[in-house]
PDB file of N, CA and C in Angstrom:
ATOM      1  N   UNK A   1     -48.228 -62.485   3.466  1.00  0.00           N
ATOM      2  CA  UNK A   1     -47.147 -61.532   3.323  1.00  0.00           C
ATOM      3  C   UNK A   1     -46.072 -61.854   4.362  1.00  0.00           C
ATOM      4  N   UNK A   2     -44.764 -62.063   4.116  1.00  0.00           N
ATOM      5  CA  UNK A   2     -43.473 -62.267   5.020  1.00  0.00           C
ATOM      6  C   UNK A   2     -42.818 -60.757   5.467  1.00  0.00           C
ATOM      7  N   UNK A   3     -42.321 -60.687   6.616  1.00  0.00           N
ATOM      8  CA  UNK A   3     -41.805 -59.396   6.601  1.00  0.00           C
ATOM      9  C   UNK A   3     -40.612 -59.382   6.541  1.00  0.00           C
ATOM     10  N   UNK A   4     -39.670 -58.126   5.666  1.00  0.00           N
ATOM     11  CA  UNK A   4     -38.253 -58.082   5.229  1.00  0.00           C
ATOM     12  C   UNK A   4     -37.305 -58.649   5.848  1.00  0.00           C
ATOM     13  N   UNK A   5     -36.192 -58.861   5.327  1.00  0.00           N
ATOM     14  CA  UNK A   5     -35.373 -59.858   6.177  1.00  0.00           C
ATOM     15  C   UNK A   5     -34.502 -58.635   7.166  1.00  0.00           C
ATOM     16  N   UNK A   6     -34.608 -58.368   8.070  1.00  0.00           N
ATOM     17  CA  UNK A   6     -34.021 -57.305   9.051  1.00  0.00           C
ATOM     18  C   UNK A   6     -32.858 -57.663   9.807  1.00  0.00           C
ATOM     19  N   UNK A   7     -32.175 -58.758   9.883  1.00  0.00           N
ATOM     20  CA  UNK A   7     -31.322 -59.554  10.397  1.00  0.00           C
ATOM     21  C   UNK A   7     -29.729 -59.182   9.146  1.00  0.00           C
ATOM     22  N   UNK A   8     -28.540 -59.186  10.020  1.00  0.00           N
ATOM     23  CA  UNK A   8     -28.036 -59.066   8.746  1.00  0.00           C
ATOM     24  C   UNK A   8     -27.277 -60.263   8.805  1.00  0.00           C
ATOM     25  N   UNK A   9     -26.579 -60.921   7.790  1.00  0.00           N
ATOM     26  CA  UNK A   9     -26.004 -62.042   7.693  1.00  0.00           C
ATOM     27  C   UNK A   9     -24.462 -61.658   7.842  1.00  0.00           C
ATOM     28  N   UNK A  10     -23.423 -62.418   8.551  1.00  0.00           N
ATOM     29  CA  UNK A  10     -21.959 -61.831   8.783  1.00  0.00           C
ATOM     30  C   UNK A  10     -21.020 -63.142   8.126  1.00  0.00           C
ATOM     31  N   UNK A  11     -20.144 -62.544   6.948  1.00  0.00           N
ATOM     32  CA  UNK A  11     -19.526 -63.450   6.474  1.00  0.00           C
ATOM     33  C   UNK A  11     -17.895 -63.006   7.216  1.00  0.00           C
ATOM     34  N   UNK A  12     -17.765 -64.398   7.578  1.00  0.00           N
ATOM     35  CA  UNK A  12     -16.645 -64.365   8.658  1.00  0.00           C
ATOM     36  C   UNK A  12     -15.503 -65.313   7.923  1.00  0.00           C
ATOM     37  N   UNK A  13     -14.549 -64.273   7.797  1.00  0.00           N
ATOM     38  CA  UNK A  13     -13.527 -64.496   6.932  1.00  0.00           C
ATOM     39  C   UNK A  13     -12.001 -65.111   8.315  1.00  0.00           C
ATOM     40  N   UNK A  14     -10.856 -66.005   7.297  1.00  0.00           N
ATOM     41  CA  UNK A  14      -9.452 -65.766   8.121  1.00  0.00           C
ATOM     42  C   UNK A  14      -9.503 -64.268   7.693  1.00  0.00           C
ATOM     43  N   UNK A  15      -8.788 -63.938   9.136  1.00  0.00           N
ATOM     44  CA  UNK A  15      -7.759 -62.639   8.768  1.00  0.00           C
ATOM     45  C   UNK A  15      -6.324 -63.232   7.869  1.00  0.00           C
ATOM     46  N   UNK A  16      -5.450 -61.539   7.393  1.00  0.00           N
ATOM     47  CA  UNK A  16      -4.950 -61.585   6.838  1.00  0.00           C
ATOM     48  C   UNK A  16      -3.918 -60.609   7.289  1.00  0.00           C
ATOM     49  N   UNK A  17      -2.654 -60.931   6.866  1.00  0.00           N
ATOM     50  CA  UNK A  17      -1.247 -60.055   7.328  1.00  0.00           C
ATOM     51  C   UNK A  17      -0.596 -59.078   6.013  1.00  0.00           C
ATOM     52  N   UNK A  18      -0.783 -58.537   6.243  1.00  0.00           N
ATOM     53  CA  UNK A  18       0.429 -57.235   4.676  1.00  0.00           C
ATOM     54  C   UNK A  18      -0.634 -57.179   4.342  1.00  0.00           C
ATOM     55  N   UNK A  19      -0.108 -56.127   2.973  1.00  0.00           N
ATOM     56  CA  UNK A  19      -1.135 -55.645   2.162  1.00  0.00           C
ATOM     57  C   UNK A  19      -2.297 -55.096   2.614  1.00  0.00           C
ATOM     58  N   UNK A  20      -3.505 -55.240   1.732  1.00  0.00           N
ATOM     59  CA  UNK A  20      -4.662 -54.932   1.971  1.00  0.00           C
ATOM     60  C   UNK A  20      -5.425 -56.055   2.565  1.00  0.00           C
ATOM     61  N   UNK A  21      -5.467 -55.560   3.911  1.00  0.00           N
ATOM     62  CA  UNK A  21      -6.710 -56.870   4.701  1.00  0.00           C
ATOM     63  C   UNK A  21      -7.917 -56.957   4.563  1.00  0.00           C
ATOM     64  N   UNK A  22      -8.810 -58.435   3.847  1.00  0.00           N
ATOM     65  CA  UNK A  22      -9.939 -58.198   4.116  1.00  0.00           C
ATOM     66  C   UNK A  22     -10.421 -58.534   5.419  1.00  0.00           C
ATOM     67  N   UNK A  23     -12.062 -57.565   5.726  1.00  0.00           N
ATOM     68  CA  UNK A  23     -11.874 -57.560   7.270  1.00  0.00           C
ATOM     69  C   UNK A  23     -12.269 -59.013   7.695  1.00  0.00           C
ATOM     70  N   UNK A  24     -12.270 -59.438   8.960  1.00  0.00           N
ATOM     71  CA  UNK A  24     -12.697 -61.046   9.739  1.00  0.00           C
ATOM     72  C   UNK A  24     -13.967 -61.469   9.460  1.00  0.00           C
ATOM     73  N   UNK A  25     -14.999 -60.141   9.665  1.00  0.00           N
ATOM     74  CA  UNK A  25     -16.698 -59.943   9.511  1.00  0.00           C
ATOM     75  C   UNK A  25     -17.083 -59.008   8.242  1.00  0.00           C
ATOM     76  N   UNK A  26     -17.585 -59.132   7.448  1.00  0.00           N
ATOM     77  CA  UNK A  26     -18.539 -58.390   6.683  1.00  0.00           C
ATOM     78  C   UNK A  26     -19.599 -58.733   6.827  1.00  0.00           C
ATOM     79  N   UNK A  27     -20.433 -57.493   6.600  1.00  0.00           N
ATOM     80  CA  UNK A  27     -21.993 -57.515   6.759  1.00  0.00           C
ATOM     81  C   UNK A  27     -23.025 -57.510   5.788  1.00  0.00           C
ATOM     82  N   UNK A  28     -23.523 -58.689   4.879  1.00  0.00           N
ATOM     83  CA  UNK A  28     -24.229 -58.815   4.205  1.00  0.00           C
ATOM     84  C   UNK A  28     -25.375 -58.132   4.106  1.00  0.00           C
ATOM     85  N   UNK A  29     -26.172 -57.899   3.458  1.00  0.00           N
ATOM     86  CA  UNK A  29     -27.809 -57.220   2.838  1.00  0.00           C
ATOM     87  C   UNK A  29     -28.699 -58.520   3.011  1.00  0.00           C
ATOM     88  N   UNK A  30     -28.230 -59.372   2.816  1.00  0.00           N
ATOM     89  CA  UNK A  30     -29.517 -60.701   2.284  1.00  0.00           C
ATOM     90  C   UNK A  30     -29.291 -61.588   3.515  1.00  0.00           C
ATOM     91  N   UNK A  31     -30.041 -62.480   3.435  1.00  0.00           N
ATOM     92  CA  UNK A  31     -30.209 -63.931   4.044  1.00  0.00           C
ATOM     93  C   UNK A  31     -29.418 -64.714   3.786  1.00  0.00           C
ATOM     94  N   UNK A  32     -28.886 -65.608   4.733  1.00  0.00           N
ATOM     95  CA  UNK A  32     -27.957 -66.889   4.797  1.00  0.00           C
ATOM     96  C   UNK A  32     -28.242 -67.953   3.576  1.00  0.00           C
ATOM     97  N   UNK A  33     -29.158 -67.796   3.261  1.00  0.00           N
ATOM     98  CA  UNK A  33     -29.680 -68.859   2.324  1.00  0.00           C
ATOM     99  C   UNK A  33     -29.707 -68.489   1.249  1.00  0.00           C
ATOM    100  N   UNK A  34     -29.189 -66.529   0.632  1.00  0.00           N
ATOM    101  CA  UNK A  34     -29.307 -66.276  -0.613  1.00  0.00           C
ATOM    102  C   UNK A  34     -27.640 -66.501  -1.068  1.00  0.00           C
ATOM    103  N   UNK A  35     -26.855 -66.725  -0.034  1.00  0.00           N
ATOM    104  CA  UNK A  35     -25.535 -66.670  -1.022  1.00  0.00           C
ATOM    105  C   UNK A  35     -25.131 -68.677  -0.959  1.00  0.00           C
ATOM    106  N   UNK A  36     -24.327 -68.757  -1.742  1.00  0.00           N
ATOM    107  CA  UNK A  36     -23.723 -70.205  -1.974  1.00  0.00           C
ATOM    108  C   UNK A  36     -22.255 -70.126  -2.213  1.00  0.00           C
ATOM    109  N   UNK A  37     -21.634 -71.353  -0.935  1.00  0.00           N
ATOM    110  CA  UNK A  37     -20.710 -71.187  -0.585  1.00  0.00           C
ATOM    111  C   UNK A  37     -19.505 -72.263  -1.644  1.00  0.00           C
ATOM    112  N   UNK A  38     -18.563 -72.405  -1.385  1.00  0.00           N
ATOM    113  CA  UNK A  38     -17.877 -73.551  -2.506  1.00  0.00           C
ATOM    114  C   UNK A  38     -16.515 -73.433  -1.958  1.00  0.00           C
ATOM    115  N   UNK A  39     -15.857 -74.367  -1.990  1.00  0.00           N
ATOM    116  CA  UNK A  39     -14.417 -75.021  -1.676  1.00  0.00           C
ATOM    117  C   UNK A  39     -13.977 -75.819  -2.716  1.00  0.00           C
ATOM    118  N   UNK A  40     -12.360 -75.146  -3.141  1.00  0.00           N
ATOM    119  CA  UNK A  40     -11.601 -75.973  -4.261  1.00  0.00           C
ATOM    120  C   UNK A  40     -10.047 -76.008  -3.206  1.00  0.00           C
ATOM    121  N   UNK A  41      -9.746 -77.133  -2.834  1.00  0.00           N
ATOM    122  CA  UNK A  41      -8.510 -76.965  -1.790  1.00  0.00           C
ATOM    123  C   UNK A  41      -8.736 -76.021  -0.975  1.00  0.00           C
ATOM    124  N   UNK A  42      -7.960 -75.008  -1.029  1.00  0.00           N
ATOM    125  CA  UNK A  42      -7.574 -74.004   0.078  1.00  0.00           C
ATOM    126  C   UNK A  42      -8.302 -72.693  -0.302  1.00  0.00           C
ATOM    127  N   UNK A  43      -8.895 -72.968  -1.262  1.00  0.00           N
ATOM    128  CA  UNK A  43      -9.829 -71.913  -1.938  1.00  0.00           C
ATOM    129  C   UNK A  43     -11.205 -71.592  -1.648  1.00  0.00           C
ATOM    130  N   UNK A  44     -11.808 -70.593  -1.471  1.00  0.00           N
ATOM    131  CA  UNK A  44     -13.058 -71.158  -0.793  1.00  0.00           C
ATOM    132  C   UNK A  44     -13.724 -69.311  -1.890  1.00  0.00           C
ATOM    133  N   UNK A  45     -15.530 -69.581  -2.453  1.00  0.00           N
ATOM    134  CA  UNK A  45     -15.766 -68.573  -2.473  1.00  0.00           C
ATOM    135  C   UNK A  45     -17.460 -68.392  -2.553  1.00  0.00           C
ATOM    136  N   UNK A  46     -17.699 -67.054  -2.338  1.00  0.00           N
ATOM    137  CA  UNK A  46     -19.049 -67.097  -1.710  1.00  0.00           C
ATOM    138  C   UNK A  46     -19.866 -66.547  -2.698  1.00  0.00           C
ATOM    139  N   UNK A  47     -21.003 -67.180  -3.769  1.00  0.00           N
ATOM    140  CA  UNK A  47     -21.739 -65.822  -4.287  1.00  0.00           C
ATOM    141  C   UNK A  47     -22.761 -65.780  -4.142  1.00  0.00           C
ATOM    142  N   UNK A  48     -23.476 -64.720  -4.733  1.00  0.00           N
ATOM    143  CA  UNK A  48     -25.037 -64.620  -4.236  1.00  0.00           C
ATOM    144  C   UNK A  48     -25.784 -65.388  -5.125  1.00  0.00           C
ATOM    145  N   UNK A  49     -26.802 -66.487  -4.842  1.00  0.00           N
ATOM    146  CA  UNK A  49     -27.279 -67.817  -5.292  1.00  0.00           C
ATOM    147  C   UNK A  49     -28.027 -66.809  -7.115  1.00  0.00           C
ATOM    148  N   UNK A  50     -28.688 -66.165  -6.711  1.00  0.00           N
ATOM    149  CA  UNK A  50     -29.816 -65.560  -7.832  1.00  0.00           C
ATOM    150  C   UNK A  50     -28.815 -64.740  -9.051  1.00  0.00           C
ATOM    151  N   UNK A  51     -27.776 -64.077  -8.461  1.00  0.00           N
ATOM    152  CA  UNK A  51     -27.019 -63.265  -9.752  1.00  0.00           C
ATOM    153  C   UNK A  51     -25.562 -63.984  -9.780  1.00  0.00           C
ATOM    154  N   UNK A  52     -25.281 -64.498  -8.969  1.00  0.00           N
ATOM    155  CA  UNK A  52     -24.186 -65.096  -9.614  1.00  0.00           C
ATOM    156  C   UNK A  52     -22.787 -64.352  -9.178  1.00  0.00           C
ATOM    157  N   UNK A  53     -23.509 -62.874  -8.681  1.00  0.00           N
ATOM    158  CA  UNK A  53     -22.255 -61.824  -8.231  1.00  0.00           C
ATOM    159  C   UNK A  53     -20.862 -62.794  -7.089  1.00  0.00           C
ATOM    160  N   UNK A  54     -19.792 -62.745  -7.606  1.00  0.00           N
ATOM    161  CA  UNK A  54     -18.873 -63.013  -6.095  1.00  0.00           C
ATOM    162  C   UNK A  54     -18.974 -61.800  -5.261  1.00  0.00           C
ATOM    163  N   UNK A  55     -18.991 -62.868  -4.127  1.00  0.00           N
ATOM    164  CA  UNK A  55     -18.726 -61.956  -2.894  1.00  0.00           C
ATOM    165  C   UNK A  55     -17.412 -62.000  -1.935  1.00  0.00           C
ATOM    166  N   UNK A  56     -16.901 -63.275  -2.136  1.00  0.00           N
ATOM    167  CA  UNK A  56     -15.743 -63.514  -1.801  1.00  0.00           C
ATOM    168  C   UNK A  56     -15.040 -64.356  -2.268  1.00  0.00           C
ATOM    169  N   UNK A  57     -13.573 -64.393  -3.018  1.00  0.00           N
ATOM    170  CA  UNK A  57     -12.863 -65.457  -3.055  1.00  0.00           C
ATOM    171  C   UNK A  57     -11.737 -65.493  -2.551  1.00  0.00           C
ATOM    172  N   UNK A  58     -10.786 -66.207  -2.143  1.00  0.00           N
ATOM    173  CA  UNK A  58      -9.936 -66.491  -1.396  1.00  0.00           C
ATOM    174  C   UNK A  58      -9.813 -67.678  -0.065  1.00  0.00           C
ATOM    175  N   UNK A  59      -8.675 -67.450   0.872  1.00  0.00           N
ATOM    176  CA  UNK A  59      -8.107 -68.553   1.653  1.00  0.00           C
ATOM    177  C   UNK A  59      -9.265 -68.936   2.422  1.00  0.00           C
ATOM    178  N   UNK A  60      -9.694 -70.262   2.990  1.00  0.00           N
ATOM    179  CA  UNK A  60     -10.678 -70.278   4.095  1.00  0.00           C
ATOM    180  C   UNK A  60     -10.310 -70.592   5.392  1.00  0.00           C
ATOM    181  N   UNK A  61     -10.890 -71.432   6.006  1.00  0.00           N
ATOM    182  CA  UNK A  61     -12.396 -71.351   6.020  1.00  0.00           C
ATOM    183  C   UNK A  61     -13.012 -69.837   5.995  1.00  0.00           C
ATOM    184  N   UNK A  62     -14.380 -70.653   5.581  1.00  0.00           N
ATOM    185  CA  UNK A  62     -15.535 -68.901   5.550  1.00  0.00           C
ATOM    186  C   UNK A  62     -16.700 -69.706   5.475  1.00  0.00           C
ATOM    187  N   UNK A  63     -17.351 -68.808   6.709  1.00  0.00           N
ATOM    188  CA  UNK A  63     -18.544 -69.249   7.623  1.00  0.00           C
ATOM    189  C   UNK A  63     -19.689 -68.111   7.107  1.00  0.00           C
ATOM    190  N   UNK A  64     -20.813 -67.990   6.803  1.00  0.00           N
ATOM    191  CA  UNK A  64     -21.932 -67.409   7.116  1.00  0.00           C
ATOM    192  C   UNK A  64     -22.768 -67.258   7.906  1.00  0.00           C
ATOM    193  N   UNK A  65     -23.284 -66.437   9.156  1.00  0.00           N
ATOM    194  CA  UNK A  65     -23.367 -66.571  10.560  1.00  0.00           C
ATOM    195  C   UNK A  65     -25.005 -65.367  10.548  1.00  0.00           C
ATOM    196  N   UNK A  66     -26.136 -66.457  10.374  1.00  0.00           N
ATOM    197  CA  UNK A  66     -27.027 -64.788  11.032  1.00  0.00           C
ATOM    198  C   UNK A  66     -27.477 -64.630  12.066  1.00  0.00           C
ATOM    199  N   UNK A  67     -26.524 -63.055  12.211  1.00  0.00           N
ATOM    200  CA  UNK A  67     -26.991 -62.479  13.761  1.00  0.00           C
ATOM    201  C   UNK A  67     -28.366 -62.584  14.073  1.00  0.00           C
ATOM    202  N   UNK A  68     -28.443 -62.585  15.561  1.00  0.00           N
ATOM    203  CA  UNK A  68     -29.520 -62.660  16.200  1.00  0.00           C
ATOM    204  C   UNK A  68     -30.079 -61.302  16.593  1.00  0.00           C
ATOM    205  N   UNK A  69     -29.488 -59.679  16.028  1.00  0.00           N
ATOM    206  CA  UNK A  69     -29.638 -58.460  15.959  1.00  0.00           C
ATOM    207  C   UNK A  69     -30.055 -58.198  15.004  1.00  0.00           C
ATOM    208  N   UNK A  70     -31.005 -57.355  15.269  1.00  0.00           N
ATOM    209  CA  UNK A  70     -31.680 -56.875  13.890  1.00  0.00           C
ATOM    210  C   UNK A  70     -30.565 -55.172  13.619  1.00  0.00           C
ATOM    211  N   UNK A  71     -30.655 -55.126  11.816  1.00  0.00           N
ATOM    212  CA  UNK A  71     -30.056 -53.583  11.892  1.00  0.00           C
ATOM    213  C   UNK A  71     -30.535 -52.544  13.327  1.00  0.00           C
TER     214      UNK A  71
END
């Protein structure tokens, strides 16, 4: 038996100016290893490997970072 993944994963975005900013850090549910990352030019986007959901698209770079804090 493995125990739950308690760590949260931080997808670390550019900031952004006007409009609606997305924030620098969001805080993922899953593991570093459940989402998959991709770059087309200046495009970059993140989804979760098993459903396919986006989680992010837009300007990059964008890093996936798991903290060394548990929730």
């Amino acid at each position: 038996m493995t125990a739950p993944w308690d760590y949260p994963t931080l997808l670390c975005t550019p900031g952004r100016t006007g409009g609606t900013a997305f924030p620098r850090e969001t805080v993922l549910p899953l593991e570093p290893q459940a989402y998959a990352m991709a770059q087309d030019g200046k495009a970059w986007r993140v989804t979760v490997r098993h459903t396919g959901e986006v989680i992010y698209a837009g300007p990059g770079p964008v890093q996936l970072v798991a903290s060394p804090a548990p929730f």
